[in-house]
N, C-alpha and C. Protein backbone atom coordinates (compact mmCIF):
# COMPACT_ATOMS: atom_id res chain seq x y z
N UNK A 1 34.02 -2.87 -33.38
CA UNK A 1 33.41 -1.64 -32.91
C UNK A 1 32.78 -1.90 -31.54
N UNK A 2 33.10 -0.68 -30.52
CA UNK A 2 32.35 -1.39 -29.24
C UNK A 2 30.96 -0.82 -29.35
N UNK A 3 30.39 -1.30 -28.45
CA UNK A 3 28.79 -1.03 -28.37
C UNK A 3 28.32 -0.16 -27.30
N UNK A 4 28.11 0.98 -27.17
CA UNK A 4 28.06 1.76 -25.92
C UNK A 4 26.61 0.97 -25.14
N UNK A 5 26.91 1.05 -23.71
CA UNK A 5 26.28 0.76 -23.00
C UNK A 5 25.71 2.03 -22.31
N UNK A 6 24.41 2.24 -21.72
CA UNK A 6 24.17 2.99 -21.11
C UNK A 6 22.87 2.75 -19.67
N UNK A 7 22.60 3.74 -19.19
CA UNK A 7 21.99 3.22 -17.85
C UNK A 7 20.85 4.83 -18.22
N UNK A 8 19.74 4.05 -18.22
CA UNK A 8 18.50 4.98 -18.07
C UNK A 8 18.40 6.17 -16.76
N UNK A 9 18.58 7.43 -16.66
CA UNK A 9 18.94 7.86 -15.67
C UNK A 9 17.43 8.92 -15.30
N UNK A 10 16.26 8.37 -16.49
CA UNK A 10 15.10 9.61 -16.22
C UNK A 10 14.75 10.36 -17.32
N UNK A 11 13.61 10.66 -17.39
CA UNK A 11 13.03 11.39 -18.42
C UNK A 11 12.66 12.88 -17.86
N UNK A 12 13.19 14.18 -19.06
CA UNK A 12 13.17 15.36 -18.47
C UNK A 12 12.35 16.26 -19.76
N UNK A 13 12.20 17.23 -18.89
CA UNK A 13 11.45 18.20 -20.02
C UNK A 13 12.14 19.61 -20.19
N UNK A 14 13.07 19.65 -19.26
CA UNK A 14 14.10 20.60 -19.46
C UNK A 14 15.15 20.77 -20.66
N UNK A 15 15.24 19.76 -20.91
CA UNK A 15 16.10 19.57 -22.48
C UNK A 15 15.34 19.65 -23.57
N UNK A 16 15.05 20.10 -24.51
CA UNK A 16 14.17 19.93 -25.58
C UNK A 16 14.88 19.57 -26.58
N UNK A 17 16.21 19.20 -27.11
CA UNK A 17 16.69 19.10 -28.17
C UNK A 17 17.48 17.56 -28.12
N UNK A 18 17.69 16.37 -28.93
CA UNK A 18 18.35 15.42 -28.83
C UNK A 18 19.68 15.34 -29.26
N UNK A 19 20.42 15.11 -27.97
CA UNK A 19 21.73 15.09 -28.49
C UNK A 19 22.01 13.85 -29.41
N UNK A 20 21.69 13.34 -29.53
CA UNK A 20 21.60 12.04 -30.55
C UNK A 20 21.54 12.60 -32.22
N UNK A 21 20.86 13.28 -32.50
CA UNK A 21 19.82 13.42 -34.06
C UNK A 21 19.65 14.72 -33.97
N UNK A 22 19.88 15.43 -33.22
CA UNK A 22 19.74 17.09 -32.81
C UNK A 22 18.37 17.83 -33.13
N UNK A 23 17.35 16.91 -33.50
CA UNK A 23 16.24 17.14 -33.30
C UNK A 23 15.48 18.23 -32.09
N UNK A 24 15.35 19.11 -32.58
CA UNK A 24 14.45 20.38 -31.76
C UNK A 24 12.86 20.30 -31.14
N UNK A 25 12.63 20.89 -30.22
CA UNK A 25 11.28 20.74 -29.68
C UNK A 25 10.52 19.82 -29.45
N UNK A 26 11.47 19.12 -28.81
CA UNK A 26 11.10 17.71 -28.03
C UNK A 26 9.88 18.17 -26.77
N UNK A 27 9.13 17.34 -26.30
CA UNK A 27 8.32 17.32 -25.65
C UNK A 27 9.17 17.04 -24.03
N UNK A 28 9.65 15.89 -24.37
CA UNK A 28 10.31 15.43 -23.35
C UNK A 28 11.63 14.89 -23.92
N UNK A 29 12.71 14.14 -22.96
CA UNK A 29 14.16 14.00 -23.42
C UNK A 29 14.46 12.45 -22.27
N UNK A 30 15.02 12.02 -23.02
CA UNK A 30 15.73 10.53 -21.95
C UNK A 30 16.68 10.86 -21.62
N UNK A 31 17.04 10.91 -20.50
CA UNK A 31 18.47 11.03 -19.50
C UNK A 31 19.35 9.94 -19.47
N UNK A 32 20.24 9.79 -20.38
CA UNK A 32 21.16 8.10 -20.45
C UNK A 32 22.63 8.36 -20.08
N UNK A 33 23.04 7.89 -19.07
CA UNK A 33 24.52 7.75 -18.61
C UNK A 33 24.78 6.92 -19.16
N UNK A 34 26.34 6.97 -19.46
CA UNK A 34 26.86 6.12 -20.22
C UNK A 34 27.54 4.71 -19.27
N UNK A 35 28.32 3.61 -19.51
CA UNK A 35 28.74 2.72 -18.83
C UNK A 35 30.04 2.29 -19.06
N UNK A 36 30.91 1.60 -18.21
CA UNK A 36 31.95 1.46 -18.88
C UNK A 36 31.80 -0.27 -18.86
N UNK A 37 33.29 -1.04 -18.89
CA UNK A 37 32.73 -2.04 -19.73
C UNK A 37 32.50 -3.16 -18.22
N UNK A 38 32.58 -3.17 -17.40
CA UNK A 38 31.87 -3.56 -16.29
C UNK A 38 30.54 -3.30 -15.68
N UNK A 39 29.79 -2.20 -16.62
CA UNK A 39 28.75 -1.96 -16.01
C UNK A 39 28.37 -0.97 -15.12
N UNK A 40 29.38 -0.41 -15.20
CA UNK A 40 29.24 0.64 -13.48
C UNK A 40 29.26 1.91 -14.92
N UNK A 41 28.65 3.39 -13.76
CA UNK A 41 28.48 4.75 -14.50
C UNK A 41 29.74 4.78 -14.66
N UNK A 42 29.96 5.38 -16.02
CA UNK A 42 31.29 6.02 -16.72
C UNK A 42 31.41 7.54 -16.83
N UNK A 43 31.42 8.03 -15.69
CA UNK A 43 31.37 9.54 -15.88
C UNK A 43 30.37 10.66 -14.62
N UNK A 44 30.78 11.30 -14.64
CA UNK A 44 29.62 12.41 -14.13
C UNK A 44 28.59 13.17 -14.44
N UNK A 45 27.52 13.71 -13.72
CA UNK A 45 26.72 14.35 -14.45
C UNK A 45 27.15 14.86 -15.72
N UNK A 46 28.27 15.75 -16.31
CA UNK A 46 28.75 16.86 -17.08
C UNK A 46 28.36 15.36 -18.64
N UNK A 47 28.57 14.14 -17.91
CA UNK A 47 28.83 13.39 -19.21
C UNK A 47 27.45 12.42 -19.50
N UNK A 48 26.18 12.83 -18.57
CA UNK A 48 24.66 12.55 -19.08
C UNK A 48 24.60 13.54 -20.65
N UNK A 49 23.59 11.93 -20.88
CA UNK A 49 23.48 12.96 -22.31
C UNK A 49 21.61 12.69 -22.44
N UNK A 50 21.16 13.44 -23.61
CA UNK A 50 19.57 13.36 -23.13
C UNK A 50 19.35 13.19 -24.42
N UNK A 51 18.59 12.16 -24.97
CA UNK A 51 18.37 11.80 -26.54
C UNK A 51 16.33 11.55 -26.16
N UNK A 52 15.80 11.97 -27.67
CA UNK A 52 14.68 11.79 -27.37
C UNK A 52 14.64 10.38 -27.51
N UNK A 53 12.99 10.06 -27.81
CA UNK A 53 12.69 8.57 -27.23
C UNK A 53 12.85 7.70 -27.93
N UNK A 54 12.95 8.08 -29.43
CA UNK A 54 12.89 7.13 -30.37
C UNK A 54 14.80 6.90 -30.72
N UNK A 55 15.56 8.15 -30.35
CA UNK A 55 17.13 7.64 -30.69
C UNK A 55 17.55 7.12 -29.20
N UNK A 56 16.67 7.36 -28.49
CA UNK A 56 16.77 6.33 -26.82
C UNK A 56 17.08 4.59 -26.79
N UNK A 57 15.53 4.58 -28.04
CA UNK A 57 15.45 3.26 -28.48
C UNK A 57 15.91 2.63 -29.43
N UNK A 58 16.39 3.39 -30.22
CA UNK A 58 17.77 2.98 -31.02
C UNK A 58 18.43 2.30 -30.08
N UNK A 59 19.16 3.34 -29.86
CA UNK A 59 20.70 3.15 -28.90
C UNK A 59 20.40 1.77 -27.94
N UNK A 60 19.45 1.73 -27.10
CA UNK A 60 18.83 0.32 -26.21
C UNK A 60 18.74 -0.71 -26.76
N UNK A 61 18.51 -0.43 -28.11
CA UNK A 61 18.05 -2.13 -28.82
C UNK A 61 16.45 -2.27 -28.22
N UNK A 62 15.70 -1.28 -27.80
CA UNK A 62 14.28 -1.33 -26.70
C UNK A 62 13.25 -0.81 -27.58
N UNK A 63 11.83 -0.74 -27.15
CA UNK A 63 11.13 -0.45 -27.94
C UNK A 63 10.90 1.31 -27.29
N UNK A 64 9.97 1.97 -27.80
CA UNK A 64 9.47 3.39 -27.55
C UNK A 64 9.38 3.56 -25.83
N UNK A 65 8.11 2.71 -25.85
CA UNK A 65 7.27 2.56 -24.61
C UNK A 65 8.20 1.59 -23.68
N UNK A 66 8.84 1.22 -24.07
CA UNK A 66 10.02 0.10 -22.85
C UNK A 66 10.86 1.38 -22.49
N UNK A 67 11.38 1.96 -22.97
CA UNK A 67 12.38 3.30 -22.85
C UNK A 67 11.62 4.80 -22.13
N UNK A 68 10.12 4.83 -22.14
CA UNK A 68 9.18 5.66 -21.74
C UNK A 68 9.11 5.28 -20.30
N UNK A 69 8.62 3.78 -20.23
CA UNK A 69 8.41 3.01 -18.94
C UNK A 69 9.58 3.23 -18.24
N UNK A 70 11.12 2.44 -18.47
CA UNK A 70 12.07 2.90 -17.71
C UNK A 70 12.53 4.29 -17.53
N UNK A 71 12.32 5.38 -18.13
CA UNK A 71 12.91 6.46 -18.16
C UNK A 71 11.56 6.82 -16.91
N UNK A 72 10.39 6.56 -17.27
CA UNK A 72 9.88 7.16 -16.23
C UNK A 72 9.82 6.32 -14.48
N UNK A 73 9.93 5.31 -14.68
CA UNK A 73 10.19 4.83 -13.43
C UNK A 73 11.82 5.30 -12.91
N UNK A 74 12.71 5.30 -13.58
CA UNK A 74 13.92 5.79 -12.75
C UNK A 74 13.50 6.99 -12.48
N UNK A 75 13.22 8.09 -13.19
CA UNK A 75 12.53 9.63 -12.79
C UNK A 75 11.41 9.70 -11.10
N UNK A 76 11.15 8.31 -11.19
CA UNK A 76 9.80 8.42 -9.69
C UNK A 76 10.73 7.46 -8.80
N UNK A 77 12.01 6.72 -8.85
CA UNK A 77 12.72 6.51 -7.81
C UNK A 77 13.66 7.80 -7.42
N UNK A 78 14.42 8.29 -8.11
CA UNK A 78 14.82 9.73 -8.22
C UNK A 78 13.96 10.83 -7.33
N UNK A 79 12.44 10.84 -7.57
CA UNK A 79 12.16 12.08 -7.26
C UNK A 79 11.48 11.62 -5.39
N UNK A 80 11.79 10.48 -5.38
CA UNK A 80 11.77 10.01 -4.25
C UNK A 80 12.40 10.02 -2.91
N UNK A 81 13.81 9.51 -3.69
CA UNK A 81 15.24 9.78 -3.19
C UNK A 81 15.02 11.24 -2.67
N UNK A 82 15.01 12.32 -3.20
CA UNK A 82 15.28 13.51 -3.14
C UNK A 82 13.84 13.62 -2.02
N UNK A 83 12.77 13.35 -2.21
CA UNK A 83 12.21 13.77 -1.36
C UNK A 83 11.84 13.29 0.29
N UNK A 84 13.05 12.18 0.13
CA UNK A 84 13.38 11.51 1.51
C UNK A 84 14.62 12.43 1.85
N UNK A 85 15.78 12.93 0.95
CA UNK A 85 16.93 13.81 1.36
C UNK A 85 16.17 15.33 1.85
N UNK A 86 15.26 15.88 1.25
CA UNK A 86 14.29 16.73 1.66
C UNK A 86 13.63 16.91 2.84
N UNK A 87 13.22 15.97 3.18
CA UNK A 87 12.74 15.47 4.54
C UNK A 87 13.26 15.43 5.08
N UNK A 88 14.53 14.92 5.20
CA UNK A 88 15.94 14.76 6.41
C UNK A 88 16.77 16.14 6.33
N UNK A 89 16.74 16.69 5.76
CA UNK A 89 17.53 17.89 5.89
C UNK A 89 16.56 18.72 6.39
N UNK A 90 15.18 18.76 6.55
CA UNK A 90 14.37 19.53 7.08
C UNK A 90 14.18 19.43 8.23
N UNK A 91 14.36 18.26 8.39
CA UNK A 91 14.26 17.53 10.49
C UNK A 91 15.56 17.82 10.85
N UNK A 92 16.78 17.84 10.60
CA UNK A 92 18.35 18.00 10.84
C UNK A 92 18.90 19.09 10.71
N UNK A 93 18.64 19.73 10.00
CA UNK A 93 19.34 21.32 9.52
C UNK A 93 18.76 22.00 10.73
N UNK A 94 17.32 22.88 11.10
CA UNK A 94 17.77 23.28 12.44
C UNK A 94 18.90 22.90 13.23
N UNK A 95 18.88 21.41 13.82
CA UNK A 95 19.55 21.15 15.02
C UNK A 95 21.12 21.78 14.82
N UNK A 96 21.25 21.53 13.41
CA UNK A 96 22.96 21.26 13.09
C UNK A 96 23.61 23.04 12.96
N UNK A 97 22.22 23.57 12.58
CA UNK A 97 22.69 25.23 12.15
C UNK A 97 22.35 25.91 13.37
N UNK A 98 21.58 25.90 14.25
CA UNK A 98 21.51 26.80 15.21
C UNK A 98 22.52 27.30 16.26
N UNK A 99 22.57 28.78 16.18
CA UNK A 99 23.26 29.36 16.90
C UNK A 99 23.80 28.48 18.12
N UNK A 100 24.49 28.57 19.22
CA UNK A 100 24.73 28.19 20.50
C UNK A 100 25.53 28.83 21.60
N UNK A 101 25.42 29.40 22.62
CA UNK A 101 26.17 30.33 23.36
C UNK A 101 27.05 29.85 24.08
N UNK A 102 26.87 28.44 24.56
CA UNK A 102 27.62 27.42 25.42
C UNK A 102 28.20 26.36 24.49
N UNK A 103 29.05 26.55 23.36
CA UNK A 103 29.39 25.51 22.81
C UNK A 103 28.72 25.00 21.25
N UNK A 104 29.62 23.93 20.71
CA UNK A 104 29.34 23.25 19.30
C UNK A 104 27.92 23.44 19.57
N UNK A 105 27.26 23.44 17.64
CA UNK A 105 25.71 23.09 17.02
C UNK A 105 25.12 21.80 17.56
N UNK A 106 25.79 20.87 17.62
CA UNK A 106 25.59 19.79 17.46
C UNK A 106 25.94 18.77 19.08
N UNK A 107 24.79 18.52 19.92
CA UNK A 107 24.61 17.66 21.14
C UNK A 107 25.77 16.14 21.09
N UNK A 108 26.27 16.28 22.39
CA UNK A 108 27.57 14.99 22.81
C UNK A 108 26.37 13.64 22.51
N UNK A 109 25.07 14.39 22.99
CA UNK A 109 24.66 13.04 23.89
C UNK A 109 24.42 12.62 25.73
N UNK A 110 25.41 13.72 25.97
CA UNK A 110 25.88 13.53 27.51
C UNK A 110 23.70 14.33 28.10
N UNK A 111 23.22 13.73 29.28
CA UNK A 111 22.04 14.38 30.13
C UNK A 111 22.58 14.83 30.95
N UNK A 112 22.15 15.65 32.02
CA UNK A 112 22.51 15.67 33.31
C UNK A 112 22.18 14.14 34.18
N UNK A 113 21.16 13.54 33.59
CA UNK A 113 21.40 12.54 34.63
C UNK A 113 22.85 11.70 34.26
N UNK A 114 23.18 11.67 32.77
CA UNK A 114 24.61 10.40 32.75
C UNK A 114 25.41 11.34 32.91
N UNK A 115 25.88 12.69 33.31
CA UNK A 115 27.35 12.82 33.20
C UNK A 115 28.00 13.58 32.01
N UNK A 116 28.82 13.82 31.95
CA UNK A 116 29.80 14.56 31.17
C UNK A 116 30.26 13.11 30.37
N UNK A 117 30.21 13.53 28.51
CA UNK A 117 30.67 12.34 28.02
C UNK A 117 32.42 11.90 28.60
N UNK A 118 32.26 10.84 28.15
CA UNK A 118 34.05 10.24 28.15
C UNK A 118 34.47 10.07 27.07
């Protein structure tokens, strides 16, 4: 029998039910991608699945609070990520969307002092 592997992907409160045990009115839910047998994600979002904490820790071989701890530290690298992609699309999106009457959104590079690019 193989042993599914999976990768802690975050703890959510949007799911309330465990796909694991189908347990209802969860507080919160573990976000676990699955793995294939090298280790790398096996799938796409569509194939996250969200089990509460205790069939989390089943499935891990982990304890409650080991599965709490990682689910919530991947959740605060995550909400990080996003709020550095947040930030950069907020400094960049003007430049890239604004209108222009003389040409492309987006600057060669070329000043008047260097010239017309090459």
């Amino acid at each position: 029998m193989r042993t599914a592997k999976w990768a802690v992907k975050g703890i959510v409160d949007d799911f309330t039910e465990c796909d694991c045990c189908g347990r209802r009115g969860l507080k919160r839910t573990v976000a676990l991608m699955p793995l294939d047998a090298e280790g790398n994600e096996d799938g796409t979002a569509e194939d996250v699945v969200y089990y509460g904490t205790s069939c989390a820790a089943a499935v891990l071989g982990w304890t409650q609070g080991k599965v709490t701890a990682a689910a919530s530290a991947a959740q605060a690298d995550r909400d990080q990520r996003d709020d550095y992609a947040r930030r950069t699309i907020s400094i960049y999106a003007p430049w890239s969307s604004r209108p222009s009457a003389t040409g492309p959104a987006c600057t060669t590079g070329a000043t008047p002092a260097s010239g017309p690019p090459v």
